[in-house]
C-alpha atoms as a PDB file:
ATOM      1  CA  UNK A   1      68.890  96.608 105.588  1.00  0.00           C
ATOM      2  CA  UNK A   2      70.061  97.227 109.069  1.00  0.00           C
ATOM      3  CA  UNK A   3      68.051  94.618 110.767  1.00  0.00           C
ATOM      4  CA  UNK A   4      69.372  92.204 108.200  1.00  0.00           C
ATOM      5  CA  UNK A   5      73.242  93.165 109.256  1.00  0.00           C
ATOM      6  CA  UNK A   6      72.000  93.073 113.135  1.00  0.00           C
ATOM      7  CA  UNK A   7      70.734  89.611 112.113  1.00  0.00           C
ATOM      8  CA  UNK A   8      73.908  88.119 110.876  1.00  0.00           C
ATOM      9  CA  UNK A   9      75.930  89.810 113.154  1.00  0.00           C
ATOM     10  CA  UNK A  10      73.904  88.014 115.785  1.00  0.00           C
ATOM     11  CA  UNK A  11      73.806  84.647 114.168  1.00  0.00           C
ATOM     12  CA  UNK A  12      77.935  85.053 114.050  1.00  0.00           C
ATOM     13  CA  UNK A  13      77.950  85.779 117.581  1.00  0.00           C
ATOM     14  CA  UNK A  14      76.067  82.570 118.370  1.00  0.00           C
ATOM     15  CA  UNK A  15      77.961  80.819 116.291  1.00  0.00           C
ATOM     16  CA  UNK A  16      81.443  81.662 118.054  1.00  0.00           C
ATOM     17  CA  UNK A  17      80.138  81.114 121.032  1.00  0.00           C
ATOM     18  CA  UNK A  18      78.651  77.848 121.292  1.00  0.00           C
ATOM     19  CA  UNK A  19      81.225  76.499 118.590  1.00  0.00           C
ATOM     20  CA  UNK A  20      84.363  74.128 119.988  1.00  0.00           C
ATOM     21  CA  UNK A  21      87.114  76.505 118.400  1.00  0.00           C
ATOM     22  CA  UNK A  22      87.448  78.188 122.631  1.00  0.00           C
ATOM     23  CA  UNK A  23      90.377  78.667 124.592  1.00  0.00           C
ATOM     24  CA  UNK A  24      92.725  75.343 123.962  1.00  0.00           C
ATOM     25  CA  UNK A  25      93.950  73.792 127.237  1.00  0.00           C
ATOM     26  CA  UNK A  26      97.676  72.959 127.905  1.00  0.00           C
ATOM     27  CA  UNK A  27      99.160  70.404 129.522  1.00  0.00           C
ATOM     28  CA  UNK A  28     101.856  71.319 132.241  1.00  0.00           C
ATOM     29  CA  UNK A  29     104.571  68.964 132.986  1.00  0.00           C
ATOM     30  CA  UNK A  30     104.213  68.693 136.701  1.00  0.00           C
ATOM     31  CA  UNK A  31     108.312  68.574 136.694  1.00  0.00           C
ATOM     32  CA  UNK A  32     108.542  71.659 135.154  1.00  0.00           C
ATOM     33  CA  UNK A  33     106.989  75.038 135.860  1.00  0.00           C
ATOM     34  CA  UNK A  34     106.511  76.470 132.723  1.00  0.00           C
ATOM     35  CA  UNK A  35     109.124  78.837 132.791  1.00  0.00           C
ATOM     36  CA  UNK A  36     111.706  77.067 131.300  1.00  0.00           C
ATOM     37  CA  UNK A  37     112.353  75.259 127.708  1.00  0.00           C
ATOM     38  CA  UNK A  38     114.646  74.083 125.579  1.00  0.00           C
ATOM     39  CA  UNK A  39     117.329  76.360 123.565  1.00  0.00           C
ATOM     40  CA  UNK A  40     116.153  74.954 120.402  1.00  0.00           C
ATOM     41  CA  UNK A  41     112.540  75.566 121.030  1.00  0.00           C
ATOM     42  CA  UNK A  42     112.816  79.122 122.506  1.00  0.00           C
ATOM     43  CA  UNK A  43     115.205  79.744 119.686  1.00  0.00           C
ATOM     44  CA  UNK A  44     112.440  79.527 117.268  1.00  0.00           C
ATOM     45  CA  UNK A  45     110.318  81.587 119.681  1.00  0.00           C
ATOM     46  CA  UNK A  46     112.322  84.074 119.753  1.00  0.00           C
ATOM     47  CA  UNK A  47     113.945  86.584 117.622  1.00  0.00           C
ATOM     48  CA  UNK A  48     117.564  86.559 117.961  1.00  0.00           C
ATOM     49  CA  UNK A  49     119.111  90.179 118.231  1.00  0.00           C
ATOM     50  CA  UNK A  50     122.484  91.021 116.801  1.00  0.00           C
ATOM     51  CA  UNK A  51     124.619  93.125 118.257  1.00  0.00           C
ATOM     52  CA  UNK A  52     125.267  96.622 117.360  1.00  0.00           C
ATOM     53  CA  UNK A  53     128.884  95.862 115.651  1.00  0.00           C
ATOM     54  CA  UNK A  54     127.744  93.828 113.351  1.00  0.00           C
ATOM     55  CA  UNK A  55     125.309  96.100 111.109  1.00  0.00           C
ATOM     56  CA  UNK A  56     125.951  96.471 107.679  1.00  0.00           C
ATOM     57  CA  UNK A  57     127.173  99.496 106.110  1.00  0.00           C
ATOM     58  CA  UNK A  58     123.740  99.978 104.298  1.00  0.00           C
ATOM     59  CA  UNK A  59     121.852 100.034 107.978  1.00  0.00           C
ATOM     60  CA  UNK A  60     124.630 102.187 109.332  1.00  0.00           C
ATOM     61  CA  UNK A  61     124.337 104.694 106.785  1.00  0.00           C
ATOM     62  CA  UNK A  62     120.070 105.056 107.441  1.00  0.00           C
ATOM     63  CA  UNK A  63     121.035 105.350 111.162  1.00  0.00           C
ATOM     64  CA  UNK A  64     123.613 108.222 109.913  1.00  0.00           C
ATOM     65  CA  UNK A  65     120.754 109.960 108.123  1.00  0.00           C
ATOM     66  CA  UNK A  66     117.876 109.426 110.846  1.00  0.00           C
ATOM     67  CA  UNK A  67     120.742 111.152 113.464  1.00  0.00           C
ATOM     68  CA  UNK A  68     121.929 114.029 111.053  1.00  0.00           C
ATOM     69  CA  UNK A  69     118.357 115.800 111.573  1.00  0.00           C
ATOM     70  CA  UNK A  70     119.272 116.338 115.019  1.00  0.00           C
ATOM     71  CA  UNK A  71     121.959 118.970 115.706  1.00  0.00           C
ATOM     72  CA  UNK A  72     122.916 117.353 119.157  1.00  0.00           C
ATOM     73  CA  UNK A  73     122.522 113.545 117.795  1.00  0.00           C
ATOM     74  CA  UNK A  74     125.108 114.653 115.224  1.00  0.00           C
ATOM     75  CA  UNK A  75     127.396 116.282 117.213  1.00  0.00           C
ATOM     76  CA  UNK A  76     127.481 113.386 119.945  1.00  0.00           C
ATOM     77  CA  UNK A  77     127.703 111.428 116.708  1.00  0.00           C
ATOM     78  CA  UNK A  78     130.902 112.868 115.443  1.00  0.00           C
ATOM     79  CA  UNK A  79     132.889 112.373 119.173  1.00  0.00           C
ATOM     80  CA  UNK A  80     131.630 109.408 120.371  1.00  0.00           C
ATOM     81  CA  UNK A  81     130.415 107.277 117.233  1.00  0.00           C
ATOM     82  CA  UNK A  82     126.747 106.814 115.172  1.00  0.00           C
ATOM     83  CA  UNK A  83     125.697 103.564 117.191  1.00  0.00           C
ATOM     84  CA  UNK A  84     125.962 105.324 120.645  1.00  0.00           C
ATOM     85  CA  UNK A  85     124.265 108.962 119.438  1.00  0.00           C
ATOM     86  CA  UNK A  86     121.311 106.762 117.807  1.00  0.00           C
ATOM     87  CA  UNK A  87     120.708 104.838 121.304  1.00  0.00           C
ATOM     88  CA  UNK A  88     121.163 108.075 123.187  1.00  0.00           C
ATOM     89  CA  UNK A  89     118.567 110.098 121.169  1.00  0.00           C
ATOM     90  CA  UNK A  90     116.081 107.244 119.517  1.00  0.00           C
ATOM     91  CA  UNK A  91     116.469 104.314 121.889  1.00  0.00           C
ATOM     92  CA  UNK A  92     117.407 100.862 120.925  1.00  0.00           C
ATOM     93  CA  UNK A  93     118.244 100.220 116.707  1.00  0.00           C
ATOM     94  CA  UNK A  94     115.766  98.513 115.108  1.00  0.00           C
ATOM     95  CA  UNK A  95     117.885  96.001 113.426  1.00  0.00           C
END
């Protein structure tokens, strides 16, 4: 049973590597480096982030509960606000 497992895994192996399904080639512009694109095209790339005022109550409310467990988040929460306690104590929100 185990030299018939060896034996596919094997055949697999040969099979991925002598198959055409490699590495794909791209073709650079010579005008451009690479590092650049277009807004619409790295806008679909990308995730666009939104910014921390505009959460909704619901994802406020979670980041409430996640800083309540900690005695200092909450108390940093309560004088300067729940978005700046949750990036002082958890890093960067999630949403």
């Amino acid at each position: 049973m185990k030299t018939l497992v060896v034996l596919v895994l094997c055949s697999l192996a040969v099979i991925c590597l002598t198959s055409d399904a490699g590495p794909q080639t791209v073709d650079v512009n010579p005008d451009q480096e690479g590092l650049f694109v277009e807004q619409d095209e790295a806008s679909t790339v990308v995730r666009q982030k939104r910014a921390a005022g505009y959460l909704t109550q619901f994802q406020l409310e979670s980041l409430r509960e996640v800083c309540e467990a900690n005695l200092a988040c909450e108390h940093m929460m309560d004088v300067s606000g729940i978005i700046a306690a949750y990036t002082a104590y958890y890093g960067p929100i999630p949403y």
